[in-house]
PDB file of N, CA and C in Angstrom:
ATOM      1  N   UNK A   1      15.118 -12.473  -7.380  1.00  0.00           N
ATOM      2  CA  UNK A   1      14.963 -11.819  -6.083  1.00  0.00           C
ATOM      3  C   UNK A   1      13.742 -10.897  -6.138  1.00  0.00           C
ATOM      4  N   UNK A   2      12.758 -10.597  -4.936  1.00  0.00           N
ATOM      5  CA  UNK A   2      11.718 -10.007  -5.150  1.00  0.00           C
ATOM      6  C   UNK A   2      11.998  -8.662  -4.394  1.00  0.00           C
ATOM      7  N   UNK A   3      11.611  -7.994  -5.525  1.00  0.00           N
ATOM      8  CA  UNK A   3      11.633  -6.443  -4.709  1.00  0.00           C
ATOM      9  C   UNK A   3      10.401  -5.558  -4.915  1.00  0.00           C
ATOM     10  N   UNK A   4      10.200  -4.791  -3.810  1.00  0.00           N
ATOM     11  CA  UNK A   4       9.147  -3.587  -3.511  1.00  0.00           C
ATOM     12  C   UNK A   4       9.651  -2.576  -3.686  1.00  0.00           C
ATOM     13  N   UNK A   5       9.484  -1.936  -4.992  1.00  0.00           N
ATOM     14  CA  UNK A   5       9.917  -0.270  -4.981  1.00  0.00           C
ATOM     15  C   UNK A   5       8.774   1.040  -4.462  1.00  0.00           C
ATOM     16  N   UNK A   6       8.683   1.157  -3.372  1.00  0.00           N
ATOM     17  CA  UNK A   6       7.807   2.363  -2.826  1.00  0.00           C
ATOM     18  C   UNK A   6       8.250   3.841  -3.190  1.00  0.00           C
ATOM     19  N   UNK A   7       7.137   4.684  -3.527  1.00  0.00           N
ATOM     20  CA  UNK A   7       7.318   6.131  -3.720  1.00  0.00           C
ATOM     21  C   UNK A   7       6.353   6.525  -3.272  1.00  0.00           C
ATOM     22  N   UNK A   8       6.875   8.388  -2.787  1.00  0.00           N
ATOM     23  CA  UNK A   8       5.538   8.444  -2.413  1.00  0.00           C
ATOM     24  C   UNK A   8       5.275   9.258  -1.335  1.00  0.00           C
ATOM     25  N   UNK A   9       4.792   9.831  -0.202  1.00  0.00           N
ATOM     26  CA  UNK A   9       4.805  10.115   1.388  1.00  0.00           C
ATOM     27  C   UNK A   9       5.600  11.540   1.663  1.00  0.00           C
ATOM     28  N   UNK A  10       5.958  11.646   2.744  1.00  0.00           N
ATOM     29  CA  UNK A  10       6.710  12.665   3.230  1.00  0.00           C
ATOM     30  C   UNK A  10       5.306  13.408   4.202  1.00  0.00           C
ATOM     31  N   UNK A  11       5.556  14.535   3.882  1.00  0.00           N
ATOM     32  CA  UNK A  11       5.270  15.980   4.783  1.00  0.00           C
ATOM     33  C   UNK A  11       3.733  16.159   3.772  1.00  0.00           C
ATOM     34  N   UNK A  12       2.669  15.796   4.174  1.00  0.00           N
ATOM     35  CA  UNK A  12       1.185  16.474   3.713  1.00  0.00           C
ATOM     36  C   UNK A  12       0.312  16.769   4.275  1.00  0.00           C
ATOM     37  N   UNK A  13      -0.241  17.997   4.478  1.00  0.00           N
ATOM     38  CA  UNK A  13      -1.191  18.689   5.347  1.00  0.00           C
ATOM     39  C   UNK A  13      -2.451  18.033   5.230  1.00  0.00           C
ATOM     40  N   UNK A  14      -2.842  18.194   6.496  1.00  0.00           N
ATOM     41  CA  UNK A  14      -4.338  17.259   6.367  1.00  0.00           C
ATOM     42  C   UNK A  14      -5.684  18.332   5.759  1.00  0.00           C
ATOM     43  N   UNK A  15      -6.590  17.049   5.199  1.00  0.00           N
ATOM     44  CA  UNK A  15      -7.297  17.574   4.126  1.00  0.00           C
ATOM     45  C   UNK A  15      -6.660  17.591   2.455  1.00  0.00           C
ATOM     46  N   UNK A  16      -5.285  17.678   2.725  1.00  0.00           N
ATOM     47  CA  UNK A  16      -4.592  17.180   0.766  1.00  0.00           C
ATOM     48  C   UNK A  16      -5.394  15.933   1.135  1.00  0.00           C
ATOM     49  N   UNK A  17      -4.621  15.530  -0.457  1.00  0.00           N
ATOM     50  CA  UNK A  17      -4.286  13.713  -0.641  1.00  0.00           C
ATOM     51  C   UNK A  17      -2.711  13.032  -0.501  1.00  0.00           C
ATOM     52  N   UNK A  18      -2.960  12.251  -0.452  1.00  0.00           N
ATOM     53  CA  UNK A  18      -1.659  11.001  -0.202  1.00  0.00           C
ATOM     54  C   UNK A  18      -2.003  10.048  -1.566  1.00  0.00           C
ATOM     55  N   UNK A  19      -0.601  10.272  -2.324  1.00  0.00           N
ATOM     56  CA  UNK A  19      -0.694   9.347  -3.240  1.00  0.00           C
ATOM     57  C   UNK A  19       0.450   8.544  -3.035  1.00  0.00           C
ATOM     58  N   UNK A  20       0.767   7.357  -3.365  1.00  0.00           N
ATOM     59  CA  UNK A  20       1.586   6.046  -2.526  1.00  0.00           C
ATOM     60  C   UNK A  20       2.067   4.858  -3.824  1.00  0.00           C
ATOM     61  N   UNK A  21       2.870   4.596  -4.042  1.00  0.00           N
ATOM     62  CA  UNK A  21       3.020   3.658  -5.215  1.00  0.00           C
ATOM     63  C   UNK A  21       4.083   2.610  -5.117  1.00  0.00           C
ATOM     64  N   UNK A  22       4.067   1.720  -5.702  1.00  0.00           N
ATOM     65  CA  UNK A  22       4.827   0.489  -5.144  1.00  0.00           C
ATOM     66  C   UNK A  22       4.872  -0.196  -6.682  1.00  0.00           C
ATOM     67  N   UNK A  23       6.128  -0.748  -6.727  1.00  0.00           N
ATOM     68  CA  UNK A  23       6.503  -1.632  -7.944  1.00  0.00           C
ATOM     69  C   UNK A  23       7.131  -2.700  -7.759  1.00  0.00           C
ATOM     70  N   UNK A  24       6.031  -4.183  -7.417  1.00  0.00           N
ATOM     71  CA  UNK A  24       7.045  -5.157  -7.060  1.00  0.00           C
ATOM     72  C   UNK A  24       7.494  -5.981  -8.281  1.00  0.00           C
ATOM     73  N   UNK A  25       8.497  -6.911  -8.276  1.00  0.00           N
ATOM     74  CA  UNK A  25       9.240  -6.959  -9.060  1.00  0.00           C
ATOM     75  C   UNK A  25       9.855  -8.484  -8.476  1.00  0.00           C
ATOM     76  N   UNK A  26       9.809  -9.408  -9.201  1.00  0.00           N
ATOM     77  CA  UNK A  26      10.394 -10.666  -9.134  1.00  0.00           C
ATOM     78  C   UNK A  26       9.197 -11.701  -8.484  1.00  0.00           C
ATOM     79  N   UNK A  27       8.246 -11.467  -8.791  1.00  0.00           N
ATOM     80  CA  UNK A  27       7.247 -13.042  -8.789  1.00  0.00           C
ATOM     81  C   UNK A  27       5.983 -12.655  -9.109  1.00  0.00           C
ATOM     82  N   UNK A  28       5.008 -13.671  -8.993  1.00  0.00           N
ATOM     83  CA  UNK A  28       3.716 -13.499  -9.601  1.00  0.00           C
ATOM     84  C   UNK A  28       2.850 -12.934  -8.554  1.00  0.00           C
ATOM     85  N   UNK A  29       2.549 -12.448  -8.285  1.00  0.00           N
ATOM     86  CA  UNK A  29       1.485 -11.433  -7.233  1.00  0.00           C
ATOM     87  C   UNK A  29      -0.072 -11.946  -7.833  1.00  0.00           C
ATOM     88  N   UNK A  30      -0.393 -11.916  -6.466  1.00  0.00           N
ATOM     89  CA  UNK A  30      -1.526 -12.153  -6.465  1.00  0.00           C
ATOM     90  C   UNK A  30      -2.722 -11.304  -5.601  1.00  0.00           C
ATOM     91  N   UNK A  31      -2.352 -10.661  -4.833  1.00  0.00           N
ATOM     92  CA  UNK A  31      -2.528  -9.458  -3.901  1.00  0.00           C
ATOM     93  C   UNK A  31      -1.792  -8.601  -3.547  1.00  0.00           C
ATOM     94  N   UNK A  32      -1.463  -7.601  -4.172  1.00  0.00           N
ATOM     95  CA  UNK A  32      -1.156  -6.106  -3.412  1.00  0.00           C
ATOM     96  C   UNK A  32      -1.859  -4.980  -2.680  1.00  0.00           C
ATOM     97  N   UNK A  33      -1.221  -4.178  -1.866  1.00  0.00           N
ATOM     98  CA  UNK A  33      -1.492  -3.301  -1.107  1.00  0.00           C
ATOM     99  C   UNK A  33      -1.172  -2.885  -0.032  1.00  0.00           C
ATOM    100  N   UNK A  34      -1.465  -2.251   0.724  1.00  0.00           N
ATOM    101  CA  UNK A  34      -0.547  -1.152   1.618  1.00  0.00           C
ATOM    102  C   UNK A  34      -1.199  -1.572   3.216  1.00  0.00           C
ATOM    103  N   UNK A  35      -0.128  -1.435   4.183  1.00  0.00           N
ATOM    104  CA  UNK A  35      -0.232  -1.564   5.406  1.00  0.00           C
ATOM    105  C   UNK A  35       0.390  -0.060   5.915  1.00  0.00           C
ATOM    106  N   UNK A  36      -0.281  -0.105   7.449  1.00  0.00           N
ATOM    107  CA  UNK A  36       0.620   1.277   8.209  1.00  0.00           C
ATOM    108  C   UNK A  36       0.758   0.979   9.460  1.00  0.00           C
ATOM    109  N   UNK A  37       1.603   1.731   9.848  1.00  0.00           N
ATOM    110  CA  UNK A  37       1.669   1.614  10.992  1.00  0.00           C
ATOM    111  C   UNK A  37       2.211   3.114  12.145  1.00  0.00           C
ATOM    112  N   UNK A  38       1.588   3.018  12.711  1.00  0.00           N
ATOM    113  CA  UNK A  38       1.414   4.254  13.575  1.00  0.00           C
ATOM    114  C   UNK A  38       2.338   4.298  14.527  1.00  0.00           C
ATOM    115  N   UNK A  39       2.823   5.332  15.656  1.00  0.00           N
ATOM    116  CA  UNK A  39       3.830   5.038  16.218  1.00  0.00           C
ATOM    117  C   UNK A  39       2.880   4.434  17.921  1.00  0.00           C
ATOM    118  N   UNK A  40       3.480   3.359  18.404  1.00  0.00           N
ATOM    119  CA  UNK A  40       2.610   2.613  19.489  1.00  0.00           C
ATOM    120  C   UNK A  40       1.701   1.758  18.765  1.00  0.00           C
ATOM    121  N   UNK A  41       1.427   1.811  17.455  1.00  0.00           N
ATOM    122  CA  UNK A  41      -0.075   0.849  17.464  1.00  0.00           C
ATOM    123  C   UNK A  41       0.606  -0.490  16.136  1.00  0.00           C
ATOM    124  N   UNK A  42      -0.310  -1.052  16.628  1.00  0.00           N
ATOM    125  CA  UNK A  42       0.040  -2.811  15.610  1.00  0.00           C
ATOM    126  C   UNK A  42       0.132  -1.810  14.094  1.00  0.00           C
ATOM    127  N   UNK A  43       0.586  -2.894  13.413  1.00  0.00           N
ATOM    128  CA  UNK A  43       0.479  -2.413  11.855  1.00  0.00           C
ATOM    129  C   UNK A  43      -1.092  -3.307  11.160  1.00  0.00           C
ATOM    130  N   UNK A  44      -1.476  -1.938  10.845  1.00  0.00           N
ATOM    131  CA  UNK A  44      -3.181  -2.749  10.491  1.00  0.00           C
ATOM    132  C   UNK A  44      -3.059  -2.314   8.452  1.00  0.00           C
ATOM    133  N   UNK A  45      -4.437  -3.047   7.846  1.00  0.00           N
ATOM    134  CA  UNK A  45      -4.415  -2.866   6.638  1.00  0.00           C
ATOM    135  C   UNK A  45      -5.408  -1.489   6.557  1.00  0.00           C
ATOM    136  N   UNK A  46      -4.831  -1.230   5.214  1.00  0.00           N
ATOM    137  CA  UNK A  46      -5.223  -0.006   4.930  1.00  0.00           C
ATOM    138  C   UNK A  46      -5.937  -0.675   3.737  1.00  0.00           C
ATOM    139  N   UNK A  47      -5.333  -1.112   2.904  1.00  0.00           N
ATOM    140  CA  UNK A  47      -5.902  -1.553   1.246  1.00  0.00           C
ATOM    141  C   UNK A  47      -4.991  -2.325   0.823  1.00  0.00           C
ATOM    142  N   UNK A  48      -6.062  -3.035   0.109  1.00  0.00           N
ATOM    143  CA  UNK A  48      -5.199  -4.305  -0.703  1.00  0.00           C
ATOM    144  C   UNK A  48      -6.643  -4.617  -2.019  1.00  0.00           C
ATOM    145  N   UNK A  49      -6.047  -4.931  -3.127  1.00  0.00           N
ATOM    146  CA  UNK A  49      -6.635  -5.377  -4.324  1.00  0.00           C
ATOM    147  C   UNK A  49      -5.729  -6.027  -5.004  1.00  0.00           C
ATOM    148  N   UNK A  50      -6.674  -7.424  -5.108  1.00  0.00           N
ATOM    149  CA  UNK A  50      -6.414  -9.171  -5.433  1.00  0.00           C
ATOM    150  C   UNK A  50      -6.471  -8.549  -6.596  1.00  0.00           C
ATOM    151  N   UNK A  51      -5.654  -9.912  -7.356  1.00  0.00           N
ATOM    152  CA  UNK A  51      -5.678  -9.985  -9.445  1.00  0.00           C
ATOM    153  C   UNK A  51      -7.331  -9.925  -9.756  1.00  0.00           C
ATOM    154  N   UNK A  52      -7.960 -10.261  -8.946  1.00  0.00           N
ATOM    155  CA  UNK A  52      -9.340 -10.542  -9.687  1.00  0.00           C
ATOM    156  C   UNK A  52      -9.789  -9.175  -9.923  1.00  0.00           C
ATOM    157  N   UNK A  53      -9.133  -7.967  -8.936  1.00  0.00           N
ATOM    158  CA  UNK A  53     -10.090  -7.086  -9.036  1.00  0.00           C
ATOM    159  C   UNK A  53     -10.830  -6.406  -8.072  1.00  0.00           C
ATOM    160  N   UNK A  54     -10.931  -7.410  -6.786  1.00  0.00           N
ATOM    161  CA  UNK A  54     -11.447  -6.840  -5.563  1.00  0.00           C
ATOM    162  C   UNK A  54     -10.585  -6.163  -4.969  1.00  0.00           C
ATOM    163  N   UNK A  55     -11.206  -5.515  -4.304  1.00  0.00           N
ATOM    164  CA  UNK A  55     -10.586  -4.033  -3.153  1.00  0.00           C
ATOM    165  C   UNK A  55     -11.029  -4.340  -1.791  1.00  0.00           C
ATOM    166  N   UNK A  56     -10.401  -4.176  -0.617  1.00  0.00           N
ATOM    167  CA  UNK A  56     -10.742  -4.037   0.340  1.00  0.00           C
ATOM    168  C   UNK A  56      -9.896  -3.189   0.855  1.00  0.00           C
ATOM    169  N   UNK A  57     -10.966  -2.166   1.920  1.00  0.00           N
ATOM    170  CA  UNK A  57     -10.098  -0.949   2.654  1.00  0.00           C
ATOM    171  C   UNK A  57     -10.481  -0.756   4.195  1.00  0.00           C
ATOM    172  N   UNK A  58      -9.368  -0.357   5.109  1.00  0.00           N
ATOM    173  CA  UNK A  58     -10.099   0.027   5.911  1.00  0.00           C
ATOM    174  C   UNK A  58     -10.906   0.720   6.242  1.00  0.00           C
ATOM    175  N   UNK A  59     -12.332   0.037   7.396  1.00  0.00           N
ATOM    176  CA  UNK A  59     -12.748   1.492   7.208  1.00  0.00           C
ATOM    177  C   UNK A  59     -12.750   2.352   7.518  1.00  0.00           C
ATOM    178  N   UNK A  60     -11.728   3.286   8.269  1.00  0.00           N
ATOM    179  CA  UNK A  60     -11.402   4.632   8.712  1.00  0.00           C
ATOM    180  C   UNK A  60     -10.841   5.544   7.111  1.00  0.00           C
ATOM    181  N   UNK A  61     -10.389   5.041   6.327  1.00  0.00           N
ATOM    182  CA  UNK A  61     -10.369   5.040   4.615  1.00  0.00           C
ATOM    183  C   UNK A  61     -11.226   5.012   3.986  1.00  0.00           C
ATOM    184  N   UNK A  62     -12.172   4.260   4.189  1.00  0.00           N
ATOM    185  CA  UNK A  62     -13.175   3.828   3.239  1.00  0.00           C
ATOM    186  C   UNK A  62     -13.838   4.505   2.980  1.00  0.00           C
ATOM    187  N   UNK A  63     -14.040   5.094   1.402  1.00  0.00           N
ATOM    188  CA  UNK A  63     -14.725   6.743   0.947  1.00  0.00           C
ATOM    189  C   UNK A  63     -14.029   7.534   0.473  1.00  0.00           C
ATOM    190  N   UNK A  64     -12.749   7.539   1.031  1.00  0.00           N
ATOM    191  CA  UNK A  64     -11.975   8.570   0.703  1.00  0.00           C
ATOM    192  C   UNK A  64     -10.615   7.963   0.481  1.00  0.00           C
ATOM    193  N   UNK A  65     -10.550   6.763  -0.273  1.00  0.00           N
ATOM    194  CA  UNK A  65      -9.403   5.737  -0.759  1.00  0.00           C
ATOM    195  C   UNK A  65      -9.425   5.075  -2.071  1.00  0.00           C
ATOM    196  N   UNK A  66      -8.507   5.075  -2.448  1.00  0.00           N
ATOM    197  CA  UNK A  66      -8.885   4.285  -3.930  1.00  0.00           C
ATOM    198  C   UNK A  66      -7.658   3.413  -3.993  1.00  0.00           C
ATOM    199  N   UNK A  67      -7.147   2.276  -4.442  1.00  0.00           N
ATOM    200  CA  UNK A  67      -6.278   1.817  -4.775  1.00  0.00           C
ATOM    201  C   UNK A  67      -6.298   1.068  -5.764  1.00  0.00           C
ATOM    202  N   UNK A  68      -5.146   0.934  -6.527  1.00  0.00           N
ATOM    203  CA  UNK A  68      -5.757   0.607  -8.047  1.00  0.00           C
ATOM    204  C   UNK A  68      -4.176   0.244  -8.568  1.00  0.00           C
ATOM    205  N   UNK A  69      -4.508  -0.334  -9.621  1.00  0.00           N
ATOM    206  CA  UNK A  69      -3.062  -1.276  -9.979  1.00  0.00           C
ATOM    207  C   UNK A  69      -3.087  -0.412 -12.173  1.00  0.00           C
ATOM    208  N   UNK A  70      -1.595  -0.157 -12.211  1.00  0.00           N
ATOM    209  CA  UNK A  70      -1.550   0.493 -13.856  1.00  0.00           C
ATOM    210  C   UNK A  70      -0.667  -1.301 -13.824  1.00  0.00           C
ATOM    211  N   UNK A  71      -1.635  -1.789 -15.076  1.00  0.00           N
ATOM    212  CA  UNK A  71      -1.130  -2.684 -15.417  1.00  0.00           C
ATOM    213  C   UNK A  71       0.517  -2.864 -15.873  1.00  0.00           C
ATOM    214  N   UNK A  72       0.509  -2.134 -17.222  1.00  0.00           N
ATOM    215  CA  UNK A  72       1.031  -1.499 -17.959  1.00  0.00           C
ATOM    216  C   UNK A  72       2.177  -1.649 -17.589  1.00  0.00           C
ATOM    217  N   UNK A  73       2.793  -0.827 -15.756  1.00  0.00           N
ATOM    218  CA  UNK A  73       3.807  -0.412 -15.096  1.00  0.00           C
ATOM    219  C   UNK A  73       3.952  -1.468 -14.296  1.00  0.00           C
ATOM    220  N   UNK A  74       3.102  -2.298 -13.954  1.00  0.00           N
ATOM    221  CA  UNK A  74       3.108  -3.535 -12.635  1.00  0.00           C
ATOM    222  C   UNK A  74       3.405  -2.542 -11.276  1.00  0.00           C
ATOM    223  N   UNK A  75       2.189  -1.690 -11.528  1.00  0.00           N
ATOM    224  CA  UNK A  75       3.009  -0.739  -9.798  1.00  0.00           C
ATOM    225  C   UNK A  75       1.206  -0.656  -9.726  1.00  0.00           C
ATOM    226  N   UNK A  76       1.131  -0.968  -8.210  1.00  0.00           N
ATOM    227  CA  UNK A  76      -0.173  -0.579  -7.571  1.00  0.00           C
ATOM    228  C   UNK A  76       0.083   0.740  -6.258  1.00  0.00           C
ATOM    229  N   UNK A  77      -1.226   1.409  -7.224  1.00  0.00           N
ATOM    230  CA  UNK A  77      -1.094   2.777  -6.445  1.00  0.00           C
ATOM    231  C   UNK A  77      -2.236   3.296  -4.925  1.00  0.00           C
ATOM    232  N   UNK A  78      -1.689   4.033  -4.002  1.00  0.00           N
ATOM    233  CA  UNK A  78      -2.994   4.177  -3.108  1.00  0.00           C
ATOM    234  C   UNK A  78      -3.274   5.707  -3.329  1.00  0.00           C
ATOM    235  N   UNK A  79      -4.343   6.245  -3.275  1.00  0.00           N
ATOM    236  CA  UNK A  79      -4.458   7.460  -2.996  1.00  0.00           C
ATOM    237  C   UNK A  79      -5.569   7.806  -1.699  1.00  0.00           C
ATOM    238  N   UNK A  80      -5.064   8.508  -0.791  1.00  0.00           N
ATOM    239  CA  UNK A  80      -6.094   8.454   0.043  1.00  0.00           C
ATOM    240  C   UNK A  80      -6.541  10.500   0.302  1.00  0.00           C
ATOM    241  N   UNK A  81      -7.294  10.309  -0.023  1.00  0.00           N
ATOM    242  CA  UNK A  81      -7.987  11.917  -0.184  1.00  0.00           C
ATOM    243  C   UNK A  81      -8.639  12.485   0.936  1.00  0.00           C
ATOM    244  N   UNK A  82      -8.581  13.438   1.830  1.00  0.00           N
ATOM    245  CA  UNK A  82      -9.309  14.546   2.809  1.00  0.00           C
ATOM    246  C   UNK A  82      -8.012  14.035   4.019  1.00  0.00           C
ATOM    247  N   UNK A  83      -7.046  14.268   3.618  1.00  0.00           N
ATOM    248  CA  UNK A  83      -5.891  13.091   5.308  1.00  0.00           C
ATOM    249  C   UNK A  83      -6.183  13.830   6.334  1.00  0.00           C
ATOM    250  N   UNK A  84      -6.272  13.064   7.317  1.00  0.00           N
ATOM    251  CA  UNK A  84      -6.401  13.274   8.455  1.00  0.00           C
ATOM    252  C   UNK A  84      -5.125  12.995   9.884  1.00  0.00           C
ATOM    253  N   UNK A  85      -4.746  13.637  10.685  1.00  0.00           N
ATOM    254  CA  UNK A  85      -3.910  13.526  11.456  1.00  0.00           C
ATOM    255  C   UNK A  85      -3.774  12.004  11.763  1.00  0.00           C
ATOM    256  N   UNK A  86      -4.714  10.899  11.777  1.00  0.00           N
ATOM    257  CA  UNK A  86      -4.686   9.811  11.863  1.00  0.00           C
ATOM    258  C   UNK A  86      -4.169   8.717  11.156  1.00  0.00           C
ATOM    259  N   UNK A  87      -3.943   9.176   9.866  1.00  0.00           N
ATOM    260  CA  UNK A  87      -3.944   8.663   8.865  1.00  0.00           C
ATOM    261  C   UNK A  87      -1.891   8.396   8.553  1.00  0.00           C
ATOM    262  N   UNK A  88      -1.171   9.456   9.838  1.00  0.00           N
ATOM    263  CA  UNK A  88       0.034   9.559   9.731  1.00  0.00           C
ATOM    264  C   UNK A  88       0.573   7.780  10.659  1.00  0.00           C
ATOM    265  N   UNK A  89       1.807   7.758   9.565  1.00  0.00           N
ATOM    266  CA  UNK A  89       2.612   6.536  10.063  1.00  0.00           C
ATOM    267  C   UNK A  89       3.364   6.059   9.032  1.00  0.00           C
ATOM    268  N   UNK A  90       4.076   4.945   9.411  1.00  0.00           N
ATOM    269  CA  UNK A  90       4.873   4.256   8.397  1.00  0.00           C
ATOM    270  C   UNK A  90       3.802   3.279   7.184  1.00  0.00           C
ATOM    271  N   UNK A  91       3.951   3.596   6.003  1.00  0.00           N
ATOM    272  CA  UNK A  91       2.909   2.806   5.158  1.00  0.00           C
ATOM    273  C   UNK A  91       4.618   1.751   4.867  1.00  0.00           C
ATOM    274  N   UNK A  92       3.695   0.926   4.536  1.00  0.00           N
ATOM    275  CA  UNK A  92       4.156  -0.958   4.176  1.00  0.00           C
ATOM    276  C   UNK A  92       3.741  -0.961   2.854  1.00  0.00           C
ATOM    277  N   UNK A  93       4.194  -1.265   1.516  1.00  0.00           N
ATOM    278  CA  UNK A  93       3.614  -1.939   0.697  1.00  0.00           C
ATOM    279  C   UNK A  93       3.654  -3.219   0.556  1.00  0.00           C
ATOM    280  N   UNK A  94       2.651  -3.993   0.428  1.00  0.00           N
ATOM    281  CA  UNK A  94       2.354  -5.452   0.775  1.00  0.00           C
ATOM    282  C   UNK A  94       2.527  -6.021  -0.562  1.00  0.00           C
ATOM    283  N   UNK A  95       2.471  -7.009  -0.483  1.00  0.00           N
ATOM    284  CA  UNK A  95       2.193  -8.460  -1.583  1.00  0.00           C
ATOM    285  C   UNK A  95       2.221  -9.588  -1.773  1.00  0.00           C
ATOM    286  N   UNK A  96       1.626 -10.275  -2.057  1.00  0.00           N
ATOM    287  CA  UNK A  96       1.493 -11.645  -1.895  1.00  0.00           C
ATOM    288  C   UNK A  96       1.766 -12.332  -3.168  1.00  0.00           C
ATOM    289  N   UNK A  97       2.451 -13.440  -3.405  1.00  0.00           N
ATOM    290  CA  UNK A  97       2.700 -14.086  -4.516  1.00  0.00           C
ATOM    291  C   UNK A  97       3.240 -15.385  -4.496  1.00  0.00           C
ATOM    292  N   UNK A  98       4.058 -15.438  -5.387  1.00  0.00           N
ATOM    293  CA  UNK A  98       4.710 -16.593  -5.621  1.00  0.00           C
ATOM    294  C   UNK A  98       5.532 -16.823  -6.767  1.00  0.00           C
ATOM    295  N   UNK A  99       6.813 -17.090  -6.759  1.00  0.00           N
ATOM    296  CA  UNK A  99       8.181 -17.341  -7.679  1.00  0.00           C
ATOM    297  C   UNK A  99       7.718 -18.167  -8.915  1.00  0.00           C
ATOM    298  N   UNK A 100       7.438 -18.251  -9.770  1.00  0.00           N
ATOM    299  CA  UNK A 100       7.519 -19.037 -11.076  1.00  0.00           C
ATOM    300  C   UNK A 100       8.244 -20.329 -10.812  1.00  0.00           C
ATOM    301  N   UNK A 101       6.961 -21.551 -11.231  1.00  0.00           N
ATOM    302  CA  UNK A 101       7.691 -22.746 -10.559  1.00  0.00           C
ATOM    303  C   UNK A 101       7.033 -22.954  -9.381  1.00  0.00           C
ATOM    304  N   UNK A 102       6.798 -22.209  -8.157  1.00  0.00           N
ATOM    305  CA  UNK A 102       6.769 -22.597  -6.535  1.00  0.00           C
ATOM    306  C   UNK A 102       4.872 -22.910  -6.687  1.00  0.00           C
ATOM    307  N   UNK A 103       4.278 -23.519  -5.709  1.00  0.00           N
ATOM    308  CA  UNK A 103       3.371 -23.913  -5.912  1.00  0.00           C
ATOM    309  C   UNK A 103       3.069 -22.900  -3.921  1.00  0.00           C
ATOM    310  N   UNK A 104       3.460 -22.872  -3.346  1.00  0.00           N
ATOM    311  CA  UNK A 104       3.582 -21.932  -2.473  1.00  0.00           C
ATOM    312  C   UNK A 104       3.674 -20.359  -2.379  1.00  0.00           C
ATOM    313  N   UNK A 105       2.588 -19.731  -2.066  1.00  0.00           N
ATOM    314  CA  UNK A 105       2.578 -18.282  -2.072  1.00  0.00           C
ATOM    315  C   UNK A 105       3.153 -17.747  -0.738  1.00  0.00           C
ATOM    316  N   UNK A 106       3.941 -16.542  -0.840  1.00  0.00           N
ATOM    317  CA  UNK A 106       4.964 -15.912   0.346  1.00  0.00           C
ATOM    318  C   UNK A 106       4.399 -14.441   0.503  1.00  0.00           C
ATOM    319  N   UNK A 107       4.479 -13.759   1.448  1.00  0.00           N
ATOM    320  CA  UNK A 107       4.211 -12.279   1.594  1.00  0.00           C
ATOM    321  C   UNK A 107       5.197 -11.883   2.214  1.00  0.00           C
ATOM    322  N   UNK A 108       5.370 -10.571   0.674  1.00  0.00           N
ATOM    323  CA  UNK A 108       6.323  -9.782   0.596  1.00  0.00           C
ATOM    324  C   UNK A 108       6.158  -8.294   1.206  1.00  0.00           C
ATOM    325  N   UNK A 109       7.004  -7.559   1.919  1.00  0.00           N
ATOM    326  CA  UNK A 109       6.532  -6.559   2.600  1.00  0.00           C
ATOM    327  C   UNK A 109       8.377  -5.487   1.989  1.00  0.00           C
ATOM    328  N   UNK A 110       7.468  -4.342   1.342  1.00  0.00           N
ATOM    329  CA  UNK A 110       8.653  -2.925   1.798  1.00  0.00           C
ATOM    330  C   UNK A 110       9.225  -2.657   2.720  1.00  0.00           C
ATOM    331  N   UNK A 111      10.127  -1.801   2.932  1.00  0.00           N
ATOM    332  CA  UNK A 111      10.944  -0.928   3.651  1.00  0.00           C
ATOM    333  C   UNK A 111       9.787  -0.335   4.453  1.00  0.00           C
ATOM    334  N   UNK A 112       9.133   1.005   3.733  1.00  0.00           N
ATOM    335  CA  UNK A 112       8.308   1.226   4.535  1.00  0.00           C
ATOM    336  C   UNK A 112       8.548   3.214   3.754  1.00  0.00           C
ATOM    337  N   UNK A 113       7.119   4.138   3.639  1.00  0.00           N
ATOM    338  CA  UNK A 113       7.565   4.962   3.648  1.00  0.00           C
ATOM    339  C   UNK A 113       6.581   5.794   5.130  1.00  0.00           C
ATOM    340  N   UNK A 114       7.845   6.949   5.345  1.00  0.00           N
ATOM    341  CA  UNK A 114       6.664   7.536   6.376  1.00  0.00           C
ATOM    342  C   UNK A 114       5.951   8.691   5.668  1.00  0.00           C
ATOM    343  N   UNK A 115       4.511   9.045   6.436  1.00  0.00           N
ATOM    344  CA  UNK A 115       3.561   9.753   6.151  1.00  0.00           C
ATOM    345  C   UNK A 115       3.254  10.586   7.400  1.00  0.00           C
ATOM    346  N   UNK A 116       3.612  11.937   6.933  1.00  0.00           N
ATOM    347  CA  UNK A 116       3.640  12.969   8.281  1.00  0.00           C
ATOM    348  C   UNK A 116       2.526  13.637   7.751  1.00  0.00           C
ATOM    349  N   UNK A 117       1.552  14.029   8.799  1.00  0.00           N
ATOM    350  CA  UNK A 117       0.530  14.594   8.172  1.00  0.00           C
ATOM    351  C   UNK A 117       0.111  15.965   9.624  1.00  0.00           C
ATOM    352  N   UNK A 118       0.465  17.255   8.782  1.00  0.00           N
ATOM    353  CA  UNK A 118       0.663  18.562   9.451  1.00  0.00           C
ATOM    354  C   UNK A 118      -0.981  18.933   9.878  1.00  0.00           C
ATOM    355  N   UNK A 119      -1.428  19.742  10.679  1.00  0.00           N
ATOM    356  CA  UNK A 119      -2.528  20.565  11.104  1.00  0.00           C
ATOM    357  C   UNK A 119      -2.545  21.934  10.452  1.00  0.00           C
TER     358      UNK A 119
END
């Protein structure tokens, strides 16, 4: 069974950082990373980094984002630094993979944590 363990979020004044972490668990991943979603607006990407290594972020993030995978732990982490009132919503941790055996890749999505971000 595949699971997304998210940590992470709550109550952070803008200008901190947001650090965000996710541990999926039951298949081979091939892309992780984080989605959000705002209250009224679609759920858009924030960051995601493939096995190879590449990163892509949005760019309202971009500069002030890092996301990065501890091997070690199999948990990919986001940190997003200077937050901004905008930046508040439900984060998604994403992933993409596939079961050992399946020749078909599936995307896997968290619960979801929220991110309140104070003035």
């Amino acid at each position: 069974q595949v699971k997304l363990v998210e940590s992470g979020g709550g109550l952070v004044q803008a200008g901190e950082s947001l650090r965000l972490s996710c541990a999926p668990r039951g298949a081979i991943f091939t892309t992780m990373g984080w989605y959000r979603q705002a209250q009224g607006n679609q759920r858009e990407l924030v960051a995601t980094r493939s096995s190879d290594g590449k990163t892509n972020y949005v760019a309202s993030v971009e500069g002030r984002s890092t996301i990065s995978l501890d091997n070690a732990k199999l948990t990919v982490h986001l940190q997003i630094d200077n937050l901004k009132p905008e930046d508040a919503g439900v984060y998604y941790c994403y992933c993409r993979g596939y079961i050992s055996g399946d020749l078909l890749q599936t995307d896997y999505w968290g619960q979801g944590i929220q991110v309140t971000v104070s003035s």
